[in-house]
C-alpha atoms as a PDB file:
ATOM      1  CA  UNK A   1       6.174 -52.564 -22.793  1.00  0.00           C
ATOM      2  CA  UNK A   2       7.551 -55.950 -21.070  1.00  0.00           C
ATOM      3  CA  UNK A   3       9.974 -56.208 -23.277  1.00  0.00           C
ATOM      4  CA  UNK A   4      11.200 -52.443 -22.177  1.00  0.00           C
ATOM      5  CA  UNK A   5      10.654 -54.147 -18.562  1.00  0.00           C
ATOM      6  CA  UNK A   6      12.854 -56.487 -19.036  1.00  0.00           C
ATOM      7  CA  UNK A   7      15.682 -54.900 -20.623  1.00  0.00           C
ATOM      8  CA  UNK A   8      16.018 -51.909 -18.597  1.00  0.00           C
ATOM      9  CA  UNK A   9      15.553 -54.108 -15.261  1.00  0.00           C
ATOM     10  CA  UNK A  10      18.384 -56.169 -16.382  1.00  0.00           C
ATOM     11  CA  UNK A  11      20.877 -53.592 -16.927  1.00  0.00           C
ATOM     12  CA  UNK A  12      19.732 -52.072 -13.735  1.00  0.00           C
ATOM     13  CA  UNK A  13      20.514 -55.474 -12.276  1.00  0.00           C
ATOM     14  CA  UNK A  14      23.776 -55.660 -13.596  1.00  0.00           C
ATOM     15  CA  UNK A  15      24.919 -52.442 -13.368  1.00  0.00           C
ATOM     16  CA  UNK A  16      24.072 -52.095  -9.697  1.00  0.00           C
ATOM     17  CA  UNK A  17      25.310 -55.839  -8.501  1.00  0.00           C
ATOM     18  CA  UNK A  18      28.670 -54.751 -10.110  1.00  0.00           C
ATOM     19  CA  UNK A  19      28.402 -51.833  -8.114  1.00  0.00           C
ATOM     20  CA  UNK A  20      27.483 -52.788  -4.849  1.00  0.00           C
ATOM     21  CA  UNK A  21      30.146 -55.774  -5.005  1.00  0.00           C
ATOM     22  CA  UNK A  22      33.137 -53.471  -6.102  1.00  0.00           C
ATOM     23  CA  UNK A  23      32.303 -51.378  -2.938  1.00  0.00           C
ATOM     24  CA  UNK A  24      31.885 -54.068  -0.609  1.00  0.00           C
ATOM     25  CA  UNK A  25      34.987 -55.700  -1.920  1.00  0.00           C
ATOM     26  CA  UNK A  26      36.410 -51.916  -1.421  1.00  0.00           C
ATOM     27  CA  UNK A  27      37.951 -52.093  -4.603  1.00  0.00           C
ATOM     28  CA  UNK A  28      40.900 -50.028  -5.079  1.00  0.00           C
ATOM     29  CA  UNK A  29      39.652 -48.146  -8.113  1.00  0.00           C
ATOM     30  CA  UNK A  30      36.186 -46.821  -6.315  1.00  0.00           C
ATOM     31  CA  UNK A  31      37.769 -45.460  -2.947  1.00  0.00           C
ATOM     32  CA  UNK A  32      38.842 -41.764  -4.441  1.00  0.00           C
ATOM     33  CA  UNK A  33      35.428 -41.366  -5.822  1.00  0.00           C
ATOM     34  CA  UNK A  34      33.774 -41.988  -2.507  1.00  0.00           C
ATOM     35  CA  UNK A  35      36.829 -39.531  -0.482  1.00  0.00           C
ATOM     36  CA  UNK A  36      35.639 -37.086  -2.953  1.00  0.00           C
ATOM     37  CA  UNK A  37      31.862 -37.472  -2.255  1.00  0.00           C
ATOM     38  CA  UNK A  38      32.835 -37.488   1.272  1.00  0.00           C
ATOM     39  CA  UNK A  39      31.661 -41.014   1.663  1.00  0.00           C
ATOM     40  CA  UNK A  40      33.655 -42.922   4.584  1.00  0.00           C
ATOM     41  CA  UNK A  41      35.467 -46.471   3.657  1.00  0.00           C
ATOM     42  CA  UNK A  42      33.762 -47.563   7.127  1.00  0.00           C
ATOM     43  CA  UNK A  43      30.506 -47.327   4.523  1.00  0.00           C
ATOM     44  CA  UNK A  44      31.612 -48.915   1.760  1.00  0.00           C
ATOM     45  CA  UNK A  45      29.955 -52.375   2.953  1.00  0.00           C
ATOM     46  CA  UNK A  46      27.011 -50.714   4.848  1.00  0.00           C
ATOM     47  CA  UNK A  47      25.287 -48.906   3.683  1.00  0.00           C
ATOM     48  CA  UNK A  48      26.820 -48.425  -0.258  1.00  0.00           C
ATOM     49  CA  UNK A  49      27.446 -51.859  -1.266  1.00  0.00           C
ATOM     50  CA  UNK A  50      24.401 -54.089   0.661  1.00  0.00           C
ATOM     51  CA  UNK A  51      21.600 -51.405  -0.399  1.00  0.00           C
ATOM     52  CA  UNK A  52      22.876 -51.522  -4.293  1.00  0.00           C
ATOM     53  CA  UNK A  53      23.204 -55.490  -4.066  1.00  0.00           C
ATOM     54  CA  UNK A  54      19.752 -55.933  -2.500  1.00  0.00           C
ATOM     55  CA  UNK A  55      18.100 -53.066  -4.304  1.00  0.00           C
ATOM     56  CA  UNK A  56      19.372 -55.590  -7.457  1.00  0.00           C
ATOM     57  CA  UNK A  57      18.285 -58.955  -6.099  1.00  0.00           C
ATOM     58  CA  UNK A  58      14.517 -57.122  -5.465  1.00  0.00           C
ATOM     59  CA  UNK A  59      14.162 -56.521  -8.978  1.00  0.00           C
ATOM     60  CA  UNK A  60      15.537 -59.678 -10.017  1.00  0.00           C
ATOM     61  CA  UNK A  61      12.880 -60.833  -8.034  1.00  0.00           C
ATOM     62  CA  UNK A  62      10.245 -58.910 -10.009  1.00  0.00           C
ATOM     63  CA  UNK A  63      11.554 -60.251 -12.989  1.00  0.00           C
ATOM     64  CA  UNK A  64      10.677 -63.402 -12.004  1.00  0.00           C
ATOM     65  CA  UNK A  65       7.065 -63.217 -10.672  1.00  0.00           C
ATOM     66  CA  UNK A  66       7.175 -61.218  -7.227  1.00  0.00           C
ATOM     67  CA  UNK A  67       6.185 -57.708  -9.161  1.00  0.00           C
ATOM     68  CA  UNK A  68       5.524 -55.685  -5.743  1.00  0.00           C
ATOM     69  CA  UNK A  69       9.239 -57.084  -4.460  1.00  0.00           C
ATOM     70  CA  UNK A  70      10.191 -55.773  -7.391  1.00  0.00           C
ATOM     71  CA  UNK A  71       8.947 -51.770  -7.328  1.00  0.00           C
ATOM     72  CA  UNK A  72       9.639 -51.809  -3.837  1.00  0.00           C
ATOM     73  CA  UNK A  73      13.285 -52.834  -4.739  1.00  0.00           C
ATOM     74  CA  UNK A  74      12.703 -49.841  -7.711  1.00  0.00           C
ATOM     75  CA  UNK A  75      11.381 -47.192  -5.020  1.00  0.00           C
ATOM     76  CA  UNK A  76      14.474 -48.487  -2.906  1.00  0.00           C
ATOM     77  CA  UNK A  77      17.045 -47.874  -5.258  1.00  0.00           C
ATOM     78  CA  UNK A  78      15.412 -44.372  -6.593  1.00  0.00           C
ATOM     79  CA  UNK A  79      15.434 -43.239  -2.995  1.00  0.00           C
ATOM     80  CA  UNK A  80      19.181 -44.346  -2.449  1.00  0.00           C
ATOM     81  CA  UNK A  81      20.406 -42.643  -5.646  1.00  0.00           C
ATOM     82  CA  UNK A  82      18.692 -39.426  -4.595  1.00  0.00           C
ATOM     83  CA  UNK A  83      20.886 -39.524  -1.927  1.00  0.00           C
ATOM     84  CA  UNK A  84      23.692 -40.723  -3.372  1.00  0.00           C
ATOM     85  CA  UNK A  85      23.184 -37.120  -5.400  1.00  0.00           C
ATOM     86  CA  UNK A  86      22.969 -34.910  -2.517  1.00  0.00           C
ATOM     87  CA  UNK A  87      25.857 -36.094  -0.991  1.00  0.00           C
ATOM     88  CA  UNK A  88      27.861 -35.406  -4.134  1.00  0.00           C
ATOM     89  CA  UNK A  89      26.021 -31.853  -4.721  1.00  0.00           C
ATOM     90  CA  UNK A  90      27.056 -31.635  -0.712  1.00  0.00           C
ATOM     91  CA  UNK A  91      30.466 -32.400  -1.334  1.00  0.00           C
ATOM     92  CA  UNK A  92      30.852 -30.068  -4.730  1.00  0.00           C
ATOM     93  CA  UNK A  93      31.991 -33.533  -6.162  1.00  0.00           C
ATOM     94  CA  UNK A  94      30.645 -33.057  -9.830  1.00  0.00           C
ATOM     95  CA  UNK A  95      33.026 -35.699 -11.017  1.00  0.00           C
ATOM     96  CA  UNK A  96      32.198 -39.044 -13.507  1.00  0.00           C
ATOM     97  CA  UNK A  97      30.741 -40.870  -9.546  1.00  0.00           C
ATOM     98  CA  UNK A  98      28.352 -37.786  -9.987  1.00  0.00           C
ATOM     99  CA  UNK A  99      27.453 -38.437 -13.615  1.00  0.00           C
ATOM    100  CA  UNK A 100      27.281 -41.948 -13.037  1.00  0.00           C
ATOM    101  CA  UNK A 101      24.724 -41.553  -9.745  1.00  0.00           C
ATOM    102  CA  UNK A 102      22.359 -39.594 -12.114  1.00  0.00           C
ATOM    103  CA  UNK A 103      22.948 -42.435 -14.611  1.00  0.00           C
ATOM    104  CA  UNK A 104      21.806 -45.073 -12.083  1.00  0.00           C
ATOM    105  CA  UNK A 105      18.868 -43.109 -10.900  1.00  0.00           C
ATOM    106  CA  UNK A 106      18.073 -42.812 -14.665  1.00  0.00           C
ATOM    107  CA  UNK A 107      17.455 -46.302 -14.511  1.00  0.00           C
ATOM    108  CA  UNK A 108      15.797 -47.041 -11.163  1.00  0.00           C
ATOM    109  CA  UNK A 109      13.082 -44.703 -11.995  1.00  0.00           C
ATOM    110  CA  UNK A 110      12.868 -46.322 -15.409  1.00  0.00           C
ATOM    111  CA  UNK A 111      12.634 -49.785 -13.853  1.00  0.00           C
ATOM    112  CA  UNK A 112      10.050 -48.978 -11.246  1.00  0.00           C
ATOM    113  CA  UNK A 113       7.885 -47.113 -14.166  1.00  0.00           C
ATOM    114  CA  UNK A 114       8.089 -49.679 -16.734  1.00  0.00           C
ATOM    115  CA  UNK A 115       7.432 -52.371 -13.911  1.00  0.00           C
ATOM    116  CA  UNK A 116       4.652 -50.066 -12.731  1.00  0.00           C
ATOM    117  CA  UNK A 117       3.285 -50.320 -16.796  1.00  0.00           C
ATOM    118  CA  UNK A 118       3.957 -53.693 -17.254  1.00  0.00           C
END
């Protein structure tokens, strides 16, 4: 089961520090997806970008020995992605952003479970 842990935590690392730093870098390729969801460029930084970024350095941090930084990082990121889904169901944006938010909540829920279990 740590072994699970681990590797799901790190590609939730990995996948949402890449994330969060392309939108606070408000990189060219992610700014229709977010017009689409009806997310504002003003937002790209805060909230998008510092909540996936932190949400990532939390479970890094239960990685390496701070477990309840790390599933409150999890419950962070699960409740962000949530969102993240209701503004795209809001917007009638059922695009690859839309498949890729269920992706990402895919693996915050696994992370915080298999933390949970571990």
């Amino acid at each position: 089961m740590l072994t699970a842990y681990v590797v799901v935590a790190v590609v939730t690392i990995v996948a949402n520090t890449f994330s969060g730093v392309a939108a606070i870098a408000h990189l060219k390729a992610i700014l229709p997806a977010m017009a689409r969801a009806g997310v504002p460029e003003s937002w790209l930084t805060f909230p998008v970008g510092t909540l996936k970024v932190a949400g990532a350095a939390g479970l890094l941090l239960g990685l390496v020995g701070v477990p309840l930084v790390g599933a409150a990082a999890a419950i962070g990121l699960v409740l962000y992605f949530v969102c993240a889904i209701y503004t795209h169901l809001l917007a009638g944006d059922f695009s690859a952003q839309f498949g890729l938010a269920i992706g990402f909540l895919g693996l915050a829920v696994a992370s915080l479970v298999l933390g949970l279990a571990a």
